[in-house]
Protein backbone atom coordinates (compact mmCIF):
# COMPACT_ATOMS: atom_id res chain seq x y z
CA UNK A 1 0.00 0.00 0.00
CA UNK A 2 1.06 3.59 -1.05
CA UNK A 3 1.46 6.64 1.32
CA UNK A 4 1.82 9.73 0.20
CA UNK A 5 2.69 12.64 2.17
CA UNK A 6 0.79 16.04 1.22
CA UNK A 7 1.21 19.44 2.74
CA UNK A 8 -2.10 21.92 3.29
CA UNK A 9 -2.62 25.02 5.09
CA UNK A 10 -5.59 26.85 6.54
CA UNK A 11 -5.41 30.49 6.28
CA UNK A 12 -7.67 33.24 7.68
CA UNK A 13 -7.89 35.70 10.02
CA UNK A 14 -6.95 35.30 13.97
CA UNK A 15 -9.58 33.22 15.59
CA UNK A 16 -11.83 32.00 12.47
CA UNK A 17 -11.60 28.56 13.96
CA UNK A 18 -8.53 27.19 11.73
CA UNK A 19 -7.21 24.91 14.84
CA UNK A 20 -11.18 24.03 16.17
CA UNK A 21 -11.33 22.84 12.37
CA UNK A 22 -7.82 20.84 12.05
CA UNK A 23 -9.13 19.45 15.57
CA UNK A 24 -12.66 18.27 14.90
CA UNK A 25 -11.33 16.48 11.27
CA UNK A 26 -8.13 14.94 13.36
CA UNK A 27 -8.74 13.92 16.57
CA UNK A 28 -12.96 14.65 16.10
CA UNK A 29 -12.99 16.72 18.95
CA UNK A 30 -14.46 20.21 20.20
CA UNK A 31 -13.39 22.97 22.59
CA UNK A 32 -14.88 25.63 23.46
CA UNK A 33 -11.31 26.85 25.14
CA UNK A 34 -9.71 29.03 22.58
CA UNK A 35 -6.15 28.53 21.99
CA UNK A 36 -3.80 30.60 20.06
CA UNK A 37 -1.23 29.68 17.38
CA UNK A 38 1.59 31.37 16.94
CA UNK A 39 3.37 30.71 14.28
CA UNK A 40 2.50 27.26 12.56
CA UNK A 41 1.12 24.14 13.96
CA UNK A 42 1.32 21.18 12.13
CA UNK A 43 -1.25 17.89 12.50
CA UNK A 44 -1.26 14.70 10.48
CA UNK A 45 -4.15 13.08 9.61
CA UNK A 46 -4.77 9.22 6.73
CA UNK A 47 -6.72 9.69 4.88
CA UNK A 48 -7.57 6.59 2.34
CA UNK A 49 -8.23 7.47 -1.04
CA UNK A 50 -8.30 4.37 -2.83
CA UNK A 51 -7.93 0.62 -1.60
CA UNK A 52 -4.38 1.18 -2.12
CA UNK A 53 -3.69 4.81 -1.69
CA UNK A 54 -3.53 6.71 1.59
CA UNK A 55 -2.65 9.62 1.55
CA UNK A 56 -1.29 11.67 4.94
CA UNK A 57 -2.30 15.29 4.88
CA UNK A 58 0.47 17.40 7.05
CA UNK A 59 -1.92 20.22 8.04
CA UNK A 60 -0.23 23.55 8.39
CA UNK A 61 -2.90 25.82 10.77
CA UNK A 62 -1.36 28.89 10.14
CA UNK A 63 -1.39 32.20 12.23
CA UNK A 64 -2.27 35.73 10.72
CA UNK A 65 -1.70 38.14 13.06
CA UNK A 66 0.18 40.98 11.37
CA UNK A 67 3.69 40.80 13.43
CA UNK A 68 4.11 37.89 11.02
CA UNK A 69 2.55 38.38 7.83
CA UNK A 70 6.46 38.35 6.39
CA UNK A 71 7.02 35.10 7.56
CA UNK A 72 3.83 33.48 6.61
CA UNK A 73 4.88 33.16 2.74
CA UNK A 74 7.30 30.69 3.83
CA UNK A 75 5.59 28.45 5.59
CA UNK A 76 3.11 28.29 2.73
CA UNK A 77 6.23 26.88 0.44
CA UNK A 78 5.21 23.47 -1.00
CA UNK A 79 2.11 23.27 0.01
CA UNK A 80 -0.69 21.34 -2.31
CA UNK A 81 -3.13 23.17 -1.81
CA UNK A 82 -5.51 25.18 0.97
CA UNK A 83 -8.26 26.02 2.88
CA UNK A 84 -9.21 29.78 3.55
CA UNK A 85 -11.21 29.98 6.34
CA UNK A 86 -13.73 32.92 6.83
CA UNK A 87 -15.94 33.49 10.52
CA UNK A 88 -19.65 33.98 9.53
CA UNK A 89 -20.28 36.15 12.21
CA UNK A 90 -17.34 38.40 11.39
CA UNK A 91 -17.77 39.83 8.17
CA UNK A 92 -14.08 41.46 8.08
CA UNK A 93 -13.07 38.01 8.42
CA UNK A 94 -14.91 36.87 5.16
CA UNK A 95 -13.74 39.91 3.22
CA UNK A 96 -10.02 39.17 4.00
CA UNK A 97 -10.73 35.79 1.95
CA UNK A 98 -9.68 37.11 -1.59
CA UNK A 99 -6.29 38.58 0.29
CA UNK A 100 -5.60 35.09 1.33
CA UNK A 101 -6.05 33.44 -2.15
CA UNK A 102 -3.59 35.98 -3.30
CA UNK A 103 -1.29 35.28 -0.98
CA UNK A 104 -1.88 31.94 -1.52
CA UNK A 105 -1.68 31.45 -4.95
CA UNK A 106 1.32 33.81 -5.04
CA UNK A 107 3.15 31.09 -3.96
CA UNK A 108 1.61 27.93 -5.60
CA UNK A 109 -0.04 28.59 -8.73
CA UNK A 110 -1.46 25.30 -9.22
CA UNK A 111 -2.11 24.78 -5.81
CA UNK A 112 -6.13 23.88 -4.97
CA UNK A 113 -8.38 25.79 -2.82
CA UNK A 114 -11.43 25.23 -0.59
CA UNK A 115 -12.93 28.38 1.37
CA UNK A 116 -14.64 27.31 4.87
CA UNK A 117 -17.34 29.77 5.71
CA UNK A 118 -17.15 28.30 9.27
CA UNK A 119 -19.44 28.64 12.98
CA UNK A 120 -22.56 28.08 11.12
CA UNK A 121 -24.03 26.79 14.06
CA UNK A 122 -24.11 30.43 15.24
CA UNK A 123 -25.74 32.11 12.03
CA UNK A 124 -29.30 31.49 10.48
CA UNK A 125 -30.00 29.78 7.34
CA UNK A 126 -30.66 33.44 5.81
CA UNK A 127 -26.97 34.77 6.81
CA UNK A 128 -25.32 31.72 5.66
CA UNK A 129 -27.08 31.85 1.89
CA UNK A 130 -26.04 35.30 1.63
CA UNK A 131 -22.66 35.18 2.50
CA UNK A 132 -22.34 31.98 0.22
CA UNK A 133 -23.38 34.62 -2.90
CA UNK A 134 -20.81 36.95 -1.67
CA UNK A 135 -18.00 34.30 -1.78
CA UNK A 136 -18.09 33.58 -5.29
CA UNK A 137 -14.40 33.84 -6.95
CA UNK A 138 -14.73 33.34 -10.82
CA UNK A 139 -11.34 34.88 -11.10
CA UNK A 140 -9.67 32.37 -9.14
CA UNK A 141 -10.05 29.01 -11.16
CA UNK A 142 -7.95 27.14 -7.98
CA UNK A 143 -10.84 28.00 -5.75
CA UNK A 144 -13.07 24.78 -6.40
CA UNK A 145 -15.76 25.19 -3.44
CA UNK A 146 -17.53 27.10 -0.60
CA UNK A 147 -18.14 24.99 2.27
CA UNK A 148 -20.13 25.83 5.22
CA UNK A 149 -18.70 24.77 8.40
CA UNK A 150 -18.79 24.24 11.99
CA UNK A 151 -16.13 22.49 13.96
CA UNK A 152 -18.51 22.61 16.81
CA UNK A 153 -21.17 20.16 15.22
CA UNK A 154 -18.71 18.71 12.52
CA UNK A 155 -20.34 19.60 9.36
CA UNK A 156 -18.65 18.79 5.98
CA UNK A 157 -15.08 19.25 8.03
CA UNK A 158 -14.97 15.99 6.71
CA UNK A 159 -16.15 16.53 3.74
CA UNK A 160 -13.90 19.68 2.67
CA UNK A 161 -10.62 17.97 3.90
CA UNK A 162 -11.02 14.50 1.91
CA UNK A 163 -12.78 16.93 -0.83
CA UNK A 164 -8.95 19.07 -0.70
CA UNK A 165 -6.81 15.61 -0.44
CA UNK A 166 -8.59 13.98 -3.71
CA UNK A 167 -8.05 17.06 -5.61
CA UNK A 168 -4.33 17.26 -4.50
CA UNK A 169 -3.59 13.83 -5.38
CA UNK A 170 -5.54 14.61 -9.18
CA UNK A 171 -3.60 17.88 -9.81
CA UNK A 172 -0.01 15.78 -9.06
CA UNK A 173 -2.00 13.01 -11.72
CA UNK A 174 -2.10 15.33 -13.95
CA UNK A 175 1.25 17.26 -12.87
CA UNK A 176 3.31 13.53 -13.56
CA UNK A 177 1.56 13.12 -16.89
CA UNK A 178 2.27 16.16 -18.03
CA UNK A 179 5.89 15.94 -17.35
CA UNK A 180 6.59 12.36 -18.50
CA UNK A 181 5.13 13.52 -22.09
């Protein structure tokens, strides 16, 4: 059996839920306790693809507070692709989004992204349909798909990551092909 190591990131704003997120998909836990990262954190998680792929995403839970903003290019460096994480009841938070794809995809051009509208357990129906029409992106081809999450209850965390670790593993399909033409 194949495994394949694969490097993503969440980035978005401080306290968006990035680490409630990377916790509820890895260890399927919730706290209410909020805990800061500084810098980077990094969690592993297997996830099977295929009876004989499994792939292990390394899960880079990046922090955005401006006193490192310099150093946060670097840490996105070889990464497959990414989640950009928005707080539906912070609207600043959701309007940063497009400054995280550029940053993003400043760095990896070819690199896949998933945006995760998250704490929808705190918004109505109405405030989560309108701020999935704001967070359209046609001029970003890499963003593939709004989700609309809550590490709390656990919906599509799931989802979104094995969504983000099939379309890593199709991009380097494609990537090999390409190159042994």
């Amino acid at each position: 059996m194949a495994i394949i190591d694969r490097k993503i990131c969440l980035v978005g704003d401080f306290a968006v839920g990035k680490t409630s997120l990377i916790r509820r998909f890895v260890e399927n836990k919730f706290s209410d306790e909020y805990l800061t990262t500084v810098g980077v954190k990094i969690s592993r998680k297997m996830v099977q693809l295929a009876p004989e792929i499994d792939v292990r995403l390394l899960i880079w839970d990046l922090e955005r507070q401006t006193k490192f903003n310099r150093i946060v290019p670097s840490y996105l460096k070889g990464a497959k692709g990414a989640i950009m994480v928005g707080d539906l009841t912070r609207p600043e938070t959701i309007d940063h989004l497009e400054s995280h794809i550029k940053l993003f995809l400043g760095i990896n051009q070819k690199g896949g992204i998933l945006l995760a509208l998250n704490k929808s357990d705190l918004v109505s129906d109405i405030k989560r349909e309108k701020v999935m029409e704001m967070t359209q992106f046609p001029d970003y081809p890499q963003v593939l798909r709004t989700y609309v999450t809550s590490a709390k209850t656990g919906a599509y965390v799931d989802e979104m990551l094995v969504k983000l670790a099939n379309t890593v593993m199709k991009t380097d399909k494609r990537q090999q092909t390409r190159n042994n033409q």
